[in-house]
N, C-alpha and C. Protein backbone atom coordinates (compact mmCIF):
# COMPACT_ATOMS: atom_id res chain seq x y z
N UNK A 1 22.76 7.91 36.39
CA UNK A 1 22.71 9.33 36.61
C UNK A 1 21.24 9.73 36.78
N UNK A 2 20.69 10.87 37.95
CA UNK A 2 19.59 11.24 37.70
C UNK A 2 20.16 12.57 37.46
N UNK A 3 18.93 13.14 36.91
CA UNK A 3 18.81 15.07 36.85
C UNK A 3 17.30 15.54 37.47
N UNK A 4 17.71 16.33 38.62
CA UNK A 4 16.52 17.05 39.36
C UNK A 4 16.83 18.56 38.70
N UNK A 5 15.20 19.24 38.29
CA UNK A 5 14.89 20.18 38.23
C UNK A 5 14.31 21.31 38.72
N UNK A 6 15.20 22.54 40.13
CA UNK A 6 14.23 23.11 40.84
C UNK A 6 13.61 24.09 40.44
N UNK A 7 12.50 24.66 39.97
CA UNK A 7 12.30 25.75 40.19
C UNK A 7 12.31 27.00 41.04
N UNK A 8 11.76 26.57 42.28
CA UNK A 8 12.11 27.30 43.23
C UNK A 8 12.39 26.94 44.74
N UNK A 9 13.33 27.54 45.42
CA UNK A 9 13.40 29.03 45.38
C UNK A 9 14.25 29.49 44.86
N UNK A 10 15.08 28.96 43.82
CA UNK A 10 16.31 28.94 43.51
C UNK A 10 16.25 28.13 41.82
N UNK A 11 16.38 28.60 40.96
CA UNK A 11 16.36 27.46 39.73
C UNK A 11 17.95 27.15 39.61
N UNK A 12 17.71 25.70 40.06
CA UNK A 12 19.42 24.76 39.92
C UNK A 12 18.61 23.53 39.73
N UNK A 13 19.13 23.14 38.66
CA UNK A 13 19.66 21.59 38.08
C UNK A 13 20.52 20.76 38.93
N UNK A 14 20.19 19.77 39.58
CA UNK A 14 20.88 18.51 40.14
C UNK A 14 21.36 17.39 38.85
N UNK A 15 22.54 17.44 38.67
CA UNK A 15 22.84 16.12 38.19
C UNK A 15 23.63 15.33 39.72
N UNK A 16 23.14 13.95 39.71
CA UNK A 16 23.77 12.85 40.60
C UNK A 16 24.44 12.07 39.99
N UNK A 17 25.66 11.66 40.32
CA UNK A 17 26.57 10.86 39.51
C UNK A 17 26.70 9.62 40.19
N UNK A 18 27.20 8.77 40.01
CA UNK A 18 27.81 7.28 40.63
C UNK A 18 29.09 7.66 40.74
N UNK A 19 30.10 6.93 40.97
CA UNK A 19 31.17 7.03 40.96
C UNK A 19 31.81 6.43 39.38
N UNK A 20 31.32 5.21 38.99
CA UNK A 20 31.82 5.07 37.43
C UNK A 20 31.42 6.33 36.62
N UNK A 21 30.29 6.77 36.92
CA UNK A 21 30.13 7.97 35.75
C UNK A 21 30.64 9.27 36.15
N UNK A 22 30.88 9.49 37.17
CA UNK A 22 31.55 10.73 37.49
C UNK A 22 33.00 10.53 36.38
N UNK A 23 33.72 9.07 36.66
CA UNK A 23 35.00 8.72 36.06
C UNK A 23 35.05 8.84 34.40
N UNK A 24 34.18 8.45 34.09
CA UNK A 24 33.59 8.74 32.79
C UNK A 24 33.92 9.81 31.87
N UNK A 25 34.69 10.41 31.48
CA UNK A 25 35.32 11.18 30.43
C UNK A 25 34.73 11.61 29.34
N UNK A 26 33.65 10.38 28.51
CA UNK A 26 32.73 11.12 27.55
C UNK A 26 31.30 11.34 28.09
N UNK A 27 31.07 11.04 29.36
CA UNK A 27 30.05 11.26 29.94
C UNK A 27 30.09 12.92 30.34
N UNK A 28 31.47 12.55 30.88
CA UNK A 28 31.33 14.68 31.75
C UNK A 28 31.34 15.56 30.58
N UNK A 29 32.12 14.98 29.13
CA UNK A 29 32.36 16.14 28.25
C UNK A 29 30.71 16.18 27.94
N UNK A 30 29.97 15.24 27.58
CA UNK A 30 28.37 15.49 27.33
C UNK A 30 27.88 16.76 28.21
N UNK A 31 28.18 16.31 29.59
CA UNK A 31 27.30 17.20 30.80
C UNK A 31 28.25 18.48 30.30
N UNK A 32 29.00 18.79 30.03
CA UNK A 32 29.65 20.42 29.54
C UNK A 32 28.37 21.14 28.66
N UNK A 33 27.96 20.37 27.70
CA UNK A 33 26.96 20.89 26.98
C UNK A 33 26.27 21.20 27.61
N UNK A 34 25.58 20.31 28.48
CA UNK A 34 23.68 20.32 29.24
C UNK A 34 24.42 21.64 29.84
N UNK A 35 25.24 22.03 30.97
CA UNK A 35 25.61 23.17 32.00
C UNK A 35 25.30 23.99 30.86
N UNK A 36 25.72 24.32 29.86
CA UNK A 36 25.78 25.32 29.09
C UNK A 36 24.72 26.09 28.83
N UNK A 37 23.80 24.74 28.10
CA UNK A 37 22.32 24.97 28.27
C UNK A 37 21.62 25.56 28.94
N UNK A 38 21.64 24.80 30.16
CA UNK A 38 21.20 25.72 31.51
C UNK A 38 21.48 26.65 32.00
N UNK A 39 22.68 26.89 32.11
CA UNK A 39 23.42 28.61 32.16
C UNK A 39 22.69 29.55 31.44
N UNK A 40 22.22 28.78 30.16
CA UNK A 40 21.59 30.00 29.53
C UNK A 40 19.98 30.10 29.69
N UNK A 41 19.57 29.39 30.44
CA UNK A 41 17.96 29.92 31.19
C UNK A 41 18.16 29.73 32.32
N UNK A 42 19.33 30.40 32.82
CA UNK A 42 19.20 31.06 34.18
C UNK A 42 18.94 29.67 34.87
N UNK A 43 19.32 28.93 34.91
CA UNK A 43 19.73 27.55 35.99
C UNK A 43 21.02 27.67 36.13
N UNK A 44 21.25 27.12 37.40
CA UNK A 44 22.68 27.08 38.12
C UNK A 44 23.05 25.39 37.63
N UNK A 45 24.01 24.65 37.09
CA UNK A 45 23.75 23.15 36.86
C UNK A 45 25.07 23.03 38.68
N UNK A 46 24.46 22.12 39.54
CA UNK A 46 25.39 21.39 40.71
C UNK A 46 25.40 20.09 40.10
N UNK A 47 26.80 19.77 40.85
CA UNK A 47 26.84 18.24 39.95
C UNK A 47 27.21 17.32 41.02
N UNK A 48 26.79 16.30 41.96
CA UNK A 48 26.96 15.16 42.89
C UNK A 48 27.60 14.21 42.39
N UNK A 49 29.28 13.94 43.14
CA UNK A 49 29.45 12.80 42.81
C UNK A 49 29.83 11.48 43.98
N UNK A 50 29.20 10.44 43.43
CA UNK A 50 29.27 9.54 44.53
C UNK A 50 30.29 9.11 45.37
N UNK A 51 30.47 8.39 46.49
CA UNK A 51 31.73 8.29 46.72
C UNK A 51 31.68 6.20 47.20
N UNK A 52 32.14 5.97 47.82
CA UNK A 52 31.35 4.51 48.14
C UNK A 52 30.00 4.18 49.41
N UNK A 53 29.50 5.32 49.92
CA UNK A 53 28.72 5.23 50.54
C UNK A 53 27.45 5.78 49.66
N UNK A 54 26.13 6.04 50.55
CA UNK A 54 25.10 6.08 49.42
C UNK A 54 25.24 7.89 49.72
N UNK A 55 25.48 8.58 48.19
CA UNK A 55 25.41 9.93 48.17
C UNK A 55 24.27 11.02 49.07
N UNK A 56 23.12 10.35 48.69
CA UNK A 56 21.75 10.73 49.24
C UNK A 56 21.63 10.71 50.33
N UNK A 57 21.97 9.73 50.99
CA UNK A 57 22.13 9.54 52.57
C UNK A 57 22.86 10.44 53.13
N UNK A 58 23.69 10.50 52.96
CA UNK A 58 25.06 11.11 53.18
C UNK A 58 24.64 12.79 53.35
N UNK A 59 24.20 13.07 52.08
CA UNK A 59 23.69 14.91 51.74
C UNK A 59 22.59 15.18 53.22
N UNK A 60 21.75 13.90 52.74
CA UNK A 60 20.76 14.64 53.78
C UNK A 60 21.30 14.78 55.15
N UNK A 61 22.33 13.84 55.58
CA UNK A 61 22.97 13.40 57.28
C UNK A 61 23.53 15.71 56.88
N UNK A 62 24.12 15.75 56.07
CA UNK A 62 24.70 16.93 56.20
C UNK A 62 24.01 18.19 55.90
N UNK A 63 22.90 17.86 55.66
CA UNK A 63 21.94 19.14 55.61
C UNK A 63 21.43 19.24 56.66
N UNK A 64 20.77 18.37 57.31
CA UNK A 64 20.08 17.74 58.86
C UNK A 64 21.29 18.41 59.73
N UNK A 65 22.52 18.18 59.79
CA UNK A 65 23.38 19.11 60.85
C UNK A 65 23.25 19.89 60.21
N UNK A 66 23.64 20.64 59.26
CA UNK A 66 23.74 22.02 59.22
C UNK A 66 22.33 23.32 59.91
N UNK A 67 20.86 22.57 59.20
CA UNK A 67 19.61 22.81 60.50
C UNK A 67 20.13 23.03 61.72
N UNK A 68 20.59 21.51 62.33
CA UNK A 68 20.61 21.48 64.09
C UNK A 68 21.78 22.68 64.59
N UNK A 69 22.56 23.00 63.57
CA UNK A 69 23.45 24.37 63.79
C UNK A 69 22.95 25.36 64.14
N UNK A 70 22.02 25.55 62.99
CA UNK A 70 21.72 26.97 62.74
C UNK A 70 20.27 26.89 63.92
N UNK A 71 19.70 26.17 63.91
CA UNK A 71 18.26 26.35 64.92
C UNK A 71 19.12 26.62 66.19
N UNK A 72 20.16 25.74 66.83
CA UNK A 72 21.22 26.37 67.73
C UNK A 72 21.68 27.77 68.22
N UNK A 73 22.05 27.57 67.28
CA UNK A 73 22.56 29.16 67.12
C UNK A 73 21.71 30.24 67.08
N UNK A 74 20.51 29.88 66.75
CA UNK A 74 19.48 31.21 66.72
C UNK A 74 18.77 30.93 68.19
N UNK A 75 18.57 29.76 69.24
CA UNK A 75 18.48 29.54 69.98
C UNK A 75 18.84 30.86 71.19
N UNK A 76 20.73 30.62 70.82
CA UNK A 76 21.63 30.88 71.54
C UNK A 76 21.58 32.34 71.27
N UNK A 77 21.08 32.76 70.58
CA UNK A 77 21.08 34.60 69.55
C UNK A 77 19.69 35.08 70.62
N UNK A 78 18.90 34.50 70.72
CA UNK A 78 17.36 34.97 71.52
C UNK A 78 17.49 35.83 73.04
């Protein structure tokens, strides 16, 4: 598991999971606490869970289109 901490522009907590620890039962009841935590200084907690490809890869392939959308579209708006 990692945990990213943003401050800004937005304060949200990344937890990344694997797929065994997503499955993990006393692992997620733990992460109930940490969300809690964070809820209460105003962090959002998102939680990633893996699937059999590499998660990271994957996020960025779908952030990268969602860009080539929107630069598109504002293209097409001009």
């Amino acid at each position: 598991m990692r945990i990213e901490v943003r401050g800004a522009p937005r304060k949200v907590v990344y937890f990344w999971l694997s797929k065994s620890e997503a499955a993990d039962k006393k692992l997620m009841d733990s992460l109930k606490l940490q969300f809690k935590e964070w809820k209460n200084k105003n962090y959002l907690p998102v939680v990633f869970e893996s699937g059999s490809e590499s998660l990271e890869d994957n996020m960025y392939m779908l952030m990268k289109r969602n860009m080539e959308l929107l630069a598109k579209k504002s293209e097409l708006s001009i």
